[in-house]
N, C-alpha and C. Protein backbone atom coordinates (compact mmCIF):
# COMPACT_ATOMS: atom_id res chain seq x y z
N UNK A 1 0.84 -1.18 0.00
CA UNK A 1 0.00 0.00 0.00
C UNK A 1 0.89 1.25 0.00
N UNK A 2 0.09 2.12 -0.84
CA UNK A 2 1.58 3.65 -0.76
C UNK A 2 0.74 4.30 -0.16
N UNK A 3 1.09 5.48 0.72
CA UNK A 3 0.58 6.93 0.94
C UNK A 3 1.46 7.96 0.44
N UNK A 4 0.22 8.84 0.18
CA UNK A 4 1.02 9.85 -0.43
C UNK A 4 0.67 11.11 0.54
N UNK A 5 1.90 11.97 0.78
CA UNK A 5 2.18 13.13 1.72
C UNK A 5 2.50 14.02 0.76
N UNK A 6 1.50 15.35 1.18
CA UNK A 6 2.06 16.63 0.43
C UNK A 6 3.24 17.24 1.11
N UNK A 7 4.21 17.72 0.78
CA UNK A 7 5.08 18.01 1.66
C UNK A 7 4.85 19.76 1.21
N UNK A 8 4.73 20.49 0.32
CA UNK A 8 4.44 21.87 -0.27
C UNK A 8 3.45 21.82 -1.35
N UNK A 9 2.45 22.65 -1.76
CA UNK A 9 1.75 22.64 -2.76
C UNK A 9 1.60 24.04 -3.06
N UNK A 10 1.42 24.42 -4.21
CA UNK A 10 0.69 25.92 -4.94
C UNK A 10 -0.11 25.92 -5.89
N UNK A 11 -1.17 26.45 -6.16
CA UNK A 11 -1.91 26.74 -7.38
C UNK A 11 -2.31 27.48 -7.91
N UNK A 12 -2.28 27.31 -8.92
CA UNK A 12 -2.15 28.75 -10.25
C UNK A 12 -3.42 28.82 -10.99
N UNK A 13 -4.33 29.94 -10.55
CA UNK A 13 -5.84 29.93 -11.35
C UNK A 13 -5.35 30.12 -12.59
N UNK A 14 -6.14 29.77 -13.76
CA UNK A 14 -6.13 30.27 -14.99
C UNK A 14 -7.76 30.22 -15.63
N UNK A 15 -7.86 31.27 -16.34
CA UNK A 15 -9.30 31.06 -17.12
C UNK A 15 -10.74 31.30 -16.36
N UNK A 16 -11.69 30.86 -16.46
CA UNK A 16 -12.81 31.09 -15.25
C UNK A 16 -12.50 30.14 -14.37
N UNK A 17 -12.62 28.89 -14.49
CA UNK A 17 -12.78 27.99 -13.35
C UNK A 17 -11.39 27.13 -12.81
N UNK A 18 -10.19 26.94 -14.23
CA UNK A 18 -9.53 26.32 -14.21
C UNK A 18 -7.94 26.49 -13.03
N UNK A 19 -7.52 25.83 -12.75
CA UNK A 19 -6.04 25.88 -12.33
C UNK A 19 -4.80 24.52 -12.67
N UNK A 20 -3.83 25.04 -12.44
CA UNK A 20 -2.78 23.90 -12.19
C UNK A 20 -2.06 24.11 -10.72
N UNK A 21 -2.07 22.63 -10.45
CA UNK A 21 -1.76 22.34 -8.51
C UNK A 21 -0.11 22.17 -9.23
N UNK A 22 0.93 22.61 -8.14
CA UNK A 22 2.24 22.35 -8.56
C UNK A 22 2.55 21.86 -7.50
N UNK A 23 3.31 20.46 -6.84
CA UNK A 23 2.99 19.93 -5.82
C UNK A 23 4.50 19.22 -5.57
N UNK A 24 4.75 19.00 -4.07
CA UNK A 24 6.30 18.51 -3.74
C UNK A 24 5.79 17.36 -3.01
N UNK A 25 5.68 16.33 -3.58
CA UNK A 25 4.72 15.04 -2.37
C UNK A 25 6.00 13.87 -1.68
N UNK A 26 5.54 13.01 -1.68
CA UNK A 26 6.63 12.02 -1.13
C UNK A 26 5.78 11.04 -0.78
N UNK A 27 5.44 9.51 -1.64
CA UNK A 27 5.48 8.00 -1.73
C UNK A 27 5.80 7.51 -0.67
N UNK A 28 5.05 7.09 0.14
CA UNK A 28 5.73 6.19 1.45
C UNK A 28 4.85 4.68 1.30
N UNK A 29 5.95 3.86 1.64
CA UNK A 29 5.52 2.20 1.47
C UNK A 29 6.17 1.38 2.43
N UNK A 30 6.14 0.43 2.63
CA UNK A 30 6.76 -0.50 3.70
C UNK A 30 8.46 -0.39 3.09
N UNK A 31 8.61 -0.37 1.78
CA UNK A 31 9.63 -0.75 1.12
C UNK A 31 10.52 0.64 1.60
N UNK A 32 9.70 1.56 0.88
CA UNK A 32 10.61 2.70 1.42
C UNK A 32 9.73 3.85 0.95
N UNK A 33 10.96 5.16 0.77
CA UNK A 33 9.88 6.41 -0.16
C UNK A 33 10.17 7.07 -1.01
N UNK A 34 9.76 7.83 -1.62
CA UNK A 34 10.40 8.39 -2.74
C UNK A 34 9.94 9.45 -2.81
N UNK A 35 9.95 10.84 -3.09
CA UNK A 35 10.11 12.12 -3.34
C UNK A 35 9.49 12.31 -4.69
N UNK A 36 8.49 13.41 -5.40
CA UNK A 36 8.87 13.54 -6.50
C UNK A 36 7.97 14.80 -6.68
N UNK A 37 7.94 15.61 -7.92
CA UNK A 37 6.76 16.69 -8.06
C UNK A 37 5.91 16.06 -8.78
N UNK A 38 4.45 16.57 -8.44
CA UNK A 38 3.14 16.76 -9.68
C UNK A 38 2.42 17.29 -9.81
N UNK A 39 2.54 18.24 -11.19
CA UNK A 39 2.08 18.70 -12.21
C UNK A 39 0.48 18.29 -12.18
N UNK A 40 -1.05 18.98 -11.64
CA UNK A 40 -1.92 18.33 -11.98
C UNK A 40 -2.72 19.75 -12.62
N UNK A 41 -3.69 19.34 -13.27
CA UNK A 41 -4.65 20.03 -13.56
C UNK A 41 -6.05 19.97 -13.36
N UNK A 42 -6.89 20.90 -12.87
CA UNK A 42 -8.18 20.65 -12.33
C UNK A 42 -9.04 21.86 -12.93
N UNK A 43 -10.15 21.63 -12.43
CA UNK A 43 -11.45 22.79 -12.43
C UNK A 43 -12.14 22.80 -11.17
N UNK A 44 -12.86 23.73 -10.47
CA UNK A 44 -13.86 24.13 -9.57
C UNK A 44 -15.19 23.59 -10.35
N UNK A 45 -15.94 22.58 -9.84
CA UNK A 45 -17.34 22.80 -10.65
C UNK A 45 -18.10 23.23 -10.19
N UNK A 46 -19.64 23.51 -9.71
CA UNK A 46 -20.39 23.84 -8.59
C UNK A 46 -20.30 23.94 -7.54
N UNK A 47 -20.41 24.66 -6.31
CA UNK A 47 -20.06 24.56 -5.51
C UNK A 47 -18.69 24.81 -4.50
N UNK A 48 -17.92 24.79 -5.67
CA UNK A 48 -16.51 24.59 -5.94
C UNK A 48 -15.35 23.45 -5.61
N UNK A 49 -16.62 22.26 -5.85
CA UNK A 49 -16.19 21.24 -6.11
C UNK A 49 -14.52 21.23 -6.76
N UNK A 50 -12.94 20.47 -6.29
CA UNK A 50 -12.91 20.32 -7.11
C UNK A 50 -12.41 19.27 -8.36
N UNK A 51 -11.74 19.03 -9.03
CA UNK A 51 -12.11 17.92 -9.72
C UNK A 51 -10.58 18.09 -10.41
N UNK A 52 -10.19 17.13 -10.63
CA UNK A 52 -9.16 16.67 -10.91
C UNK A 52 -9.53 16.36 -12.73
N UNK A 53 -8.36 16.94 -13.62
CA UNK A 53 -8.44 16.23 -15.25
C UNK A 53 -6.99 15.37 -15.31
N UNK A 54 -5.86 15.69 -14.93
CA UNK A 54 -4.90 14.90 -15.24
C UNK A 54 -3.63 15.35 -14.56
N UNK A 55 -2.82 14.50 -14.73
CA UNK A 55 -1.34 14.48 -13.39
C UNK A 55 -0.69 14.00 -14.46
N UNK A 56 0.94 14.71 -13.51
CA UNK A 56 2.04 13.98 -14.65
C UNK A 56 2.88 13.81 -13.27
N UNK A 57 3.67 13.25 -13.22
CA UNK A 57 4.63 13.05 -11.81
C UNK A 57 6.16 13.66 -12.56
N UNK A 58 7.52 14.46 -11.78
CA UNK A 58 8.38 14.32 -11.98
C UNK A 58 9.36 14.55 -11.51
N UNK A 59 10.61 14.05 -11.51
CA UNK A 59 11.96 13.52 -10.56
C UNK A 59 12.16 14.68 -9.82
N UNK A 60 12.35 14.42 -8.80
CA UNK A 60 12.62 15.83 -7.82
C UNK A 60 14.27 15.78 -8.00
N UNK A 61 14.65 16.25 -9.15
CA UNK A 61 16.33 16.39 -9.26
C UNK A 61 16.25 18.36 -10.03
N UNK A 62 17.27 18.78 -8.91
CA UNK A 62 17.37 20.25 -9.07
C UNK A 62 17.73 20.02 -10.76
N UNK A 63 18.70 19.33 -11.25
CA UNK A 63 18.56 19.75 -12.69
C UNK A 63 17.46 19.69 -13.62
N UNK A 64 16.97 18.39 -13.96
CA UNK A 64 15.86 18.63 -14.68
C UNK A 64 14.54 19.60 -14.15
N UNK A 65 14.54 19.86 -13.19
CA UNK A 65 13.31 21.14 -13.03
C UNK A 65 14.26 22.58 -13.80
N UNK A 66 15.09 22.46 -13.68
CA UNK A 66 15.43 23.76 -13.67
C UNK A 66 16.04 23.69 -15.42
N UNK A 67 15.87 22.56 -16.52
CA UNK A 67 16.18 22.31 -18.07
C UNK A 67 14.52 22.32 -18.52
N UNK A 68 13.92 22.21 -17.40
CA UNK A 68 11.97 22.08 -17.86
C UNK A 68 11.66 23.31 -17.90
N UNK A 69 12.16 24.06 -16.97
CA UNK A 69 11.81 25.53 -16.52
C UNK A 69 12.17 26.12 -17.80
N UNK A 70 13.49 26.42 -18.13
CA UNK A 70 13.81 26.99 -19.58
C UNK A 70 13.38 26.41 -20.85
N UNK A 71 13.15 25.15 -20.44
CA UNK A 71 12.31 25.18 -21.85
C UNK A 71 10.98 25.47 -22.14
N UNK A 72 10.15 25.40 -21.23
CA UNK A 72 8.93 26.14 -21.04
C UNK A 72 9.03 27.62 -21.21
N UNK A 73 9.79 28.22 -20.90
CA UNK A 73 10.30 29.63 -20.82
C UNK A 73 11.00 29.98 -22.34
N UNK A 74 11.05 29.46 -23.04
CA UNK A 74 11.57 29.27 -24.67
C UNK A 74 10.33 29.13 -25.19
N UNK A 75 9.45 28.62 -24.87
CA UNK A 75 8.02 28.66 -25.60
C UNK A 75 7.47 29.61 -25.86
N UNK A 76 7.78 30.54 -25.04
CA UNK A 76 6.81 32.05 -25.05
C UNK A 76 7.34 32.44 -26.11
């Protein structure tokens, strides 16, 4: 069985209802744990329900956040 622990989270409204959660969690299991970020995206529906559309998980290593960062930042 895993649990998952938020260790930091932030979220970024965009649009009327929408946001992206940017998240620092950490995997815990009998075996052991693991660290990692995720990337999710959601909406508020009624109420302000809210609702989850999709997750990406990725390596909590200072380099690749920081080769993702500039290349996202090259897009503009």
């Amino acid at each position: 069985m895993v649990e998952y622990k938020t260790i930091k989270s932030e979220e970024l409204p965009f649009g009327k209802n929408n946001f992206i959660e940017i998240a620092r969690k950490k995997a815990v299991t009998d075996d052991g744990e693991n660290e990692f970020i995720s990337i999710s995206r959601g909406y508020k529906s009624g109420e302000d329900k809210i609702r989850w559309k999709s997750t990406i998980a990725l390596p909590c290593d200072k380099e690749f956040v920081e080769k993702l960062s500039s290349s996202l930042l090259e897009m503009l």
